[in-house]
Structures are given as C-alpha cells and as structure tokens.
C-alpha atoms as a PDB file:
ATOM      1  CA  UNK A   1      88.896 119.027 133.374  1.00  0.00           C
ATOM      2  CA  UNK A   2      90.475 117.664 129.811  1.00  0.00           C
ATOM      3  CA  UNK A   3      90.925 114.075 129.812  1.00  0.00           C
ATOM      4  CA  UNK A   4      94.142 112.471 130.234  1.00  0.00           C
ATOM      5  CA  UNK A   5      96.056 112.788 127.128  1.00  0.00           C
ATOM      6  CA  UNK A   6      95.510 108.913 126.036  1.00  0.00           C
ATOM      7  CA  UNK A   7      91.913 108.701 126.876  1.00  0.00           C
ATOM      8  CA  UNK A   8      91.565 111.891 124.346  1.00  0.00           C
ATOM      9  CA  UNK A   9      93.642 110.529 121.864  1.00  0.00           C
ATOM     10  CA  UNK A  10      91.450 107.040 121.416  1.00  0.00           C
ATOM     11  CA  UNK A  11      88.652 108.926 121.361  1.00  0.00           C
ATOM     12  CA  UNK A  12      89.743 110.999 118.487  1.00  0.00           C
ATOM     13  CA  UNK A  13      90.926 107.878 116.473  1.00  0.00           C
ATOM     14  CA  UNK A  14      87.601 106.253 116.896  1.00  0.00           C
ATOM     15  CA  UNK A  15      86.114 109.526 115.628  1.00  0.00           C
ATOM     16  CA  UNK A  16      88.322 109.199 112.684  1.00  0.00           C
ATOM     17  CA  UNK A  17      88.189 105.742 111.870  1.00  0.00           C
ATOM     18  CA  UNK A  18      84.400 106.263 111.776  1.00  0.00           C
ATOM     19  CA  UNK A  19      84.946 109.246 109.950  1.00  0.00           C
ATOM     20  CA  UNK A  20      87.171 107.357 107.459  1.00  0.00           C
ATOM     21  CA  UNK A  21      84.745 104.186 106.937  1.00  0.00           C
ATOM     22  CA  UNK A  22      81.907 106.710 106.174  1.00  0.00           C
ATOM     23  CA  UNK A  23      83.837 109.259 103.454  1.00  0.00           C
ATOM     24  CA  UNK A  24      85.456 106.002 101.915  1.00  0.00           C
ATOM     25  CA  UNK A  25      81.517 104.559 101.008  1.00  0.00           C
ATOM     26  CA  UNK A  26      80.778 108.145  99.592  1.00  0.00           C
ATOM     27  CA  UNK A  27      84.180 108.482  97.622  1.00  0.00           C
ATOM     28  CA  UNK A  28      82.836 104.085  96.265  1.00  0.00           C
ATOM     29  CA  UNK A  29      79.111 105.417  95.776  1.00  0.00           C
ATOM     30  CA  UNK A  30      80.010 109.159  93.567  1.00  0.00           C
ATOM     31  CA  UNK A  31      83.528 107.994  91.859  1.00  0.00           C
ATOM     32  CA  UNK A  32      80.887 106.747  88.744  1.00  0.00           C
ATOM     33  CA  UNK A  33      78.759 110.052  89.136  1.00  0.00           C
ATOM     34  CA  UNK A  34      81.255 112.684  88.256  1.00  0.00           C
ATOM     35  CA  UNK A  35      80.767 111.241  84.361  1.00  0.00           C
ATOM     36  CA  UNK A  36      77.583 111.289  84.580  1.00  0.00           C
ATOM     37  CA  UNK A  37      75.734 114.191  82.654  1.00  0.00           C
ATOM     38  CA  UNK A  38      72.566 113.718  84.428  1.00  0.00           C
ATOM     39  CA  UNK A  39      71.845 113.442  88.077  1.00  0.00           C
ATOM     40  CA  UNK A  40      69.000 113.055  89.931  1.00  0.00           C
ATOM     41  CA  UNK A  41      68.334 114.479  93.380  1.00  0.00           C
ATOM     42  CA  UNK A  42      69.648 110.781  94.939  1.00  0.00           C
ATOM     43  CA  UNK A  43      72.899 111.669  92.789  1.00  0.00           C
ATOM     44  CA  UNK A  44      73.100 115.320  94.186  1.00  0.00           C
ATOM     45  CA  UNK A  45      72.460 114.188  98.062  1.00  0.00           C
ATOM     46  CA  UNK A  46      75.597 111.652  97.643  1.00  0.00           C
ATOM     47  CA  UNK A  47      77.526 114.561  96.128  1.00  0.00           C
ATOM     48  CA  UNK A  48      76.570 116.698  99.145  1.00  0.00           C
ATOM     49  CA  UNK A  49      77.054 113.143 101.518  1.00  0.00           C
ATOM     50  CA  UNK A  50      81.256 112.645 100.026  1.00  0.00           C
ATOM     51  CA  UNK A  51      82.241 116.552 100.367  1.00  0.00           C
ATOM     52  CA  UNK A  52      80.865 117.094 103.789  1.00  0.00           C
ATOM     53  CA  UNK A  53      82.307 114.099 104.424  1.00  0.00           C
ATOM     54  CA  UNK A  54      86.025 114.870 103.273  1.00  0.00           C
ATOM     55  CA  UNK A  55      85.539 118.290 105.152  1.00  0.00           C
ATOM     56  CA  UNK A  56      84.831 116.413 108.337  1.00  0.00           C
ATOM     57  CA  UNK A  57      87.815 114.170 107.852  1.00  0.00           C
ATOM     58  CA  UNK A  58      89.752 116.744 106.635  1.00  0.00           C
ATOM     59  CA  UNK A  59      88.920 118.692 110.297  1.00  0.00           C
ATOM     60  CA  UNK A  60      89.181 115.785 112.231  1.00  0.00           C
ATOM     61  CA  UNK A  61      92.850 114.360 111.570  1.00  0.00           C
ATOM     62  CA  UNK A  62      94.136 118.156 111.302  1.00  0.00           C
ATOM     63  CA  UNK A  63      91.998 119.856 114.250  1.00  0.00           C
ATOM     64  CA  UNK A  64      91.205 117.240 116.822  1.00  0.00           C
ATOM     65  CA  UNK A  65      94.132 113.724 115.817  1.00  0.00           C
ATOM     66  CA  UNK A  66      96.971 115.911 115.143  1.00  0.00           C
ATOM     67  CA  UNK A  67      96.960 117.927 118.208  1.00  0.00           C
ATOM     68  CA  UNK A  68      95.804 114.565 120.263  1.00  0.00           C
ATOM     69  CA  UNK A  69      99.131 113.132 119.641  1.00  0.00           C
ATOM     70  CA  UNK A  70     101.212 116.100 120.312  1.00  0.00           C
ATOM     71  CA  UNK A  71      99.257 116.555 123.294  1.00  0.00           C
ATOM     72  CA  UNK A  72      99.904 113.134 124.062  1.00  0.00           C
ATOM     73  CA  UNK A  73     103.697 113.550 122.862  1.00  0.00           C
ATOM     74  CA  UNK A  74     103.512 116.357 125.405  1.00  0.00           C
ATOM     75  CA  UNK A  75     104.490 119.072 122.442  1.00  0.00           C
ATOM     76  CA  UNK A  76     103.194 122.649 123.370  1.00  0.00           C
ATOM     77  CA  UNK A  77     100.011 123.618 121.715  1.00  0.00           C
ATOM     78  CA  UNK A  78     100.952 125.961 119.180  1.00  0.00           C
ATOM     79  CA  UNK A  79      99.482 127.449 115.706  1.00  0.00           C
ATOM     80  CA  UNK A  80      98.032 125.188 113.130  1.00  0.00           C
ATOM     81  CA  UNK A  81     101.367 125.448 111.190  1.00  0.00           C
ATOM     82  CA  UNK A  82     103.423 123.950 114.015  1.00  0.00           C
ATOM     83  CA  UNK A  83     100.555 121.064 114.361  1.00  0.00           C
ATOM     84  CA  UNK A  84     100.882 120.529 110.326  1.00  0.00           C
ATOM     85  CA  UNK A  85     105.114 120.832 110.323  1.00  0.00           C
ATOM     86  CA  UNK A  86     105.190 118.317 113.538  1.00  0.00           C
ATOM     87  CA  UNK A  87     102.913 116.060 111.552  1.00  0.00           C
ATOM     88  CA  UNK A  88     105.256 116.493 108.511  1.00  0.00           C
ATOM     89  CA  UNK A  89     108.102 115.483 110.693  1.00  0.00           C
ATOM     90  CA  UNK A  90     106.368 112.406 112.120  1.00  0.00           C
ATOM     91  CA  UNK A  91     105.832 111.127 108.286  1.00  0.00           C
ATOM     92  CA  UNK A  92     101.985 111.576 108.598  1.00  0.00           C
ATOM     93  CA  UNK A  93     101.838 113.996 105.788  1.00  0.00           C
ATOM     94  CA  UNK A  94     104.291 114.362 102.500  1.00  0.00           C
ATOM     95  CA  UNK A  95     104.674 118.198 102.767  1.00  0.00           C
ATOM     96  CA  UNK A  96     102.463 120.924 104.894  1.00  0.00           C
ATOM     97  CA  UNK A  97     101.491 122.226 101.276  1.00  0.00           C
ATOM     98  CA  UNK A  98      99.929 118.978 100.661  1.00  0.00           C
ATOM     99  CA  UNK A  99      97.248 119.218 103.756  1.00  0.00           C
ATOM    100  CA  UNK A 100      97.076 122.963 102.891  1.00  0.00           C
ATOM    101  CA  UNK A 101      95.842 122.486  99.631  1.00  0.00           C
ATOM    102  CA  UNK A 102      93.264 119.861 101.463  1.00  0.00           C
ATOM    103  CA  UNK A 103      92.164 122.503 103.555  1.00  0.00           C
ATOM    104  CA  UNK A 104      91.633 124.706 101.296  1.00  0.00           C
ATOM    105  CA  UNK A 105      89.652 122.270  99.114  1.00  0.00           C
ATOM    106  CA  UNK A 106      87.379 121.964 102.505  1.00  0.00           C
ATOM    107  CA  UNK A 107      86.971 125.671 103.094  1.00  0.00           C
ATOM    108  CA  UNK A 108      85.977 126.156  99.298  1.00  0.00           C
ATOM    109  CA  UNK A 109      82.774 123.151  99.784  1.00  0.00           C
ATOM    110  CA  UNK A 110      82.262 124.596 103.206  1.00  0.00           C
ATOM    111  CA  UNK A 111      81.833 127.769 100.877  1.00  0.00           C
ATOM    112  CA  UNK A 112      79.948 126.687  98.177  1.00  0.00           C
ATOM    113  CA  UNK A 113      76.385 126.351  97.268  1.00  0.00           C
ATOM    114  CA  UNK A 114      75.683 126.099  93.958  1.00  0.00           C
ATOM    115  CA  UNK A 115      74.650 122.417  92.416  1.00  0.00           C
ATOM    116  CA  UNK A 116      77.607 123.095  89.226  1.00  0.00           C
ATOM    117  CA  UNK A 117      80.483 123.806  91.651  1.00  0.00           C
ATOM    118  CA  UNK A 118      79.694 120.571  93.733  1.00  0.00           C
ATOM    119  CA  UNK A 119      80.127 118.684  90.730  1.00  0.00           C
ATOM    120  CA  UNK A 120      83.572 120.321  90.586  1.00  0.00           C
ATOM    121  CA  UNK A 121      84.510 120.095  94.506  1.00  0.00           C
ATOM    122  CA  UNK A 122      83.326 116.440  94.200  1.00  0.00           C
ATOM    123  CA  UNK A 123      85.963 115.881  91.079  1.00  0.00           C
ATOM    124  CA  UNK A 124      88.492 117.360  93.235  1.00  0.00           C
ATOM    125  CA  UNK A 125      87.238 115.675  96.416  1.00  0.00           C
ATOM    126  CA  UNK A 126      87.685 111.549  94.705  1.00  0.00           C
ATOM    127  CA  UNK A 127      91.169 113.482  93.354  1.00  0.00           C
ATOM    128  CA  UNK A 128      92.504 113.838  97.050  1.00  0.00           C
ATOM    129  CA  UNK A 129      90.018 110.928  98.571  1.00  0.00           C
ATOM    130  CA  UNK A 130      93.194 108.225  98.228  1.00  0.00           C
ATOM    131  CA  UNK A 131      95.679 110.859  99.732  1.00  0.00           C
ATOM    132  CA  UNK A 132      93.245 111.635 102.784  1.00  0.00           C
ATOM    133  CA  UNK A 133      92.433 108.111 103.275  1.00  0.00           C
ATOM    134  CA  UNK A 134      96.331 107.581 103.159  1.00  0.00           C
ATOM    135  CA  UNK A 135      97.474 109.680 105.567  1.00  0.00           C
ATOM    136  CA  UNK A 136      94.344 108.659 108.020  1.00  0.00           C
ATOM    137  CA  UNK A 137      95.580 105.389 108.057  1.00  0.00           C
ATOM    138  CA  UNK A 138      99.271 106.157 108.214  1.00  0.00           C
ATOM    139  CA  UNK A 139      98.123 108.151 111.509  1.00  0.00           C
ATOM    140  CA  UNK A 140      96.314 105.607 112.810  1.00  0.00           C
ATOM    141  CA  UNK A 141      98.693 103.569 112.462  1.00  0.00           C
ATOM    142  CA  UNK A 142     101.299 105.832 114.475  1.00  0.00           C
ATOM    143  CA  UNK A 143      98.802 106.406 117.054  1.00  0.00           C
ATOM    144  CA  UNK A 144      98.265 103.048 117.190  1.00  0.00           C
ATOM    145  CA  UNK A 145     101.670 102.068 118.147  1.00  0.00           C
ATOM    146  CA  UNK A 146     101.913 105.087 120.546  1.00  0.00           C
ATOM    147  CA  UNK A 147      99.273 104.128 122.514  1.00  0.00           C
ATOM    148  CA  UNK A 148     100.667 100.481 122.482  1.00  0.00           C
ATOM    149  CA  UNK A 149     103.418 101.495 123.937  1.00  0.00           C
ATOM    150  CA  UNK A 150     102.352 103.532 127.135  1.00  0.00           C
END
C-alpha cells in the first residue's frame, strides 16, 4: 500500500534536499577543474562525483518531487509532459524546454564513458548547476508551504 500522499511527499523532499546539499559540494569542488589542463585521477572521480550527481537530482525533482506534489494536489498521474507542464504552471520551472534540455544533459552522462566527454558534460553540468539548484529550492519551497498548510 503507497503511503499517504504527504508522508510520500516529505520523504521525497528530504531525498532532494540531500540530493541538493551533495551536487552543490561537487558543482564548489570541480567549478576550478574544468580550466584545468591536467587532472589527476582525484580530479576525474569528482568529475564522475558532480555529473552523477546532477543526474540524480535531475531524476529526483522530475521523477519522484514533481509527481509527489501532484499526487498530493490530487492531479491524475499522467505522462512526463503533463508532470513537466503542471510544474511549469506552478512556477517551479521557466519553460518545459528548460528541464528538457536538463534531461537530456542527464541521459547524455548517463550515456557517456569516455574521460574527454566528461570534461565536456561537467562544463555543461556547472552551466545548468545554478538553474537546477534554483528550481530545487523554488520547489521546496512550494512544497514546503503545501505541506504547512494541510
């Protein structure tokens, strides 16, 4: 049996603020690496560390928060699209293109194996890392009051 629709929800946002803590001490530790020319294997574990990092955030507000609260705001389930344009509408995201193009940042390092394209994804990654951080705390900052308000 699914627990009740708040119990999930504040489950999720601890999963995300945890989630968010971690990826924003990766995006800190690599921001002075991209410039580097030279990295050592330390270097090319905290590359690894921020990507998989951005693609767990990435999953967790869009997969697991974002249908939490329109479970919890008793929406029907629907595709990933409606999740994304509902989000849109609650002013968690600027425009459904914007997470898209985060998504498709994640599936491209969930993708990708070779030490010269994670420099790349991890340029792109510290690129997004203020949006994602953004709109984590914009939602938990919606949830937030949601759940204060029950």
């Amino acid at each position: 049996m699914n627990p009740p629709a708040s119990d999930f929800l504040r489950e999720v946002l601890a999963q995300m603020r945890k989630a968010s803590t971690w990826f924003r001490a990766s995006v800190d530790a690599c921001r002075p690496l991209v410039a580097q020319e030279e990295l050592t294997d330390r270097d090319w574990e905290r590359l690894e560390a921020l990507t998989s990092r951005f693609a767990r955030l990435c999953d967790l507000i869009v997969h697991k928060v974002f249908r939490a609260l329109d479970r919890f705001e008793l929406e029907p389930p629907g595709t990933l699209l409606d999740v994304m344009n509902r989000a849109e509408r609650r002013g968690l995201i600027a425009t459904v293109d914007e997470i898209r193009a985060m998504k498709d940042l994640r599936n491209d390092i969930a993708h990708e194996y070779v030490e010269a394209a994670l420099r790349g994804l991890s340029g792109e990654v510290l690129e997004s890392a203020p949006r994602l951080l953004e709109i984590s705390a914009r939602t938990d900052e919606y949830a937030s009051r949601l759940l204060a308000s029950e």
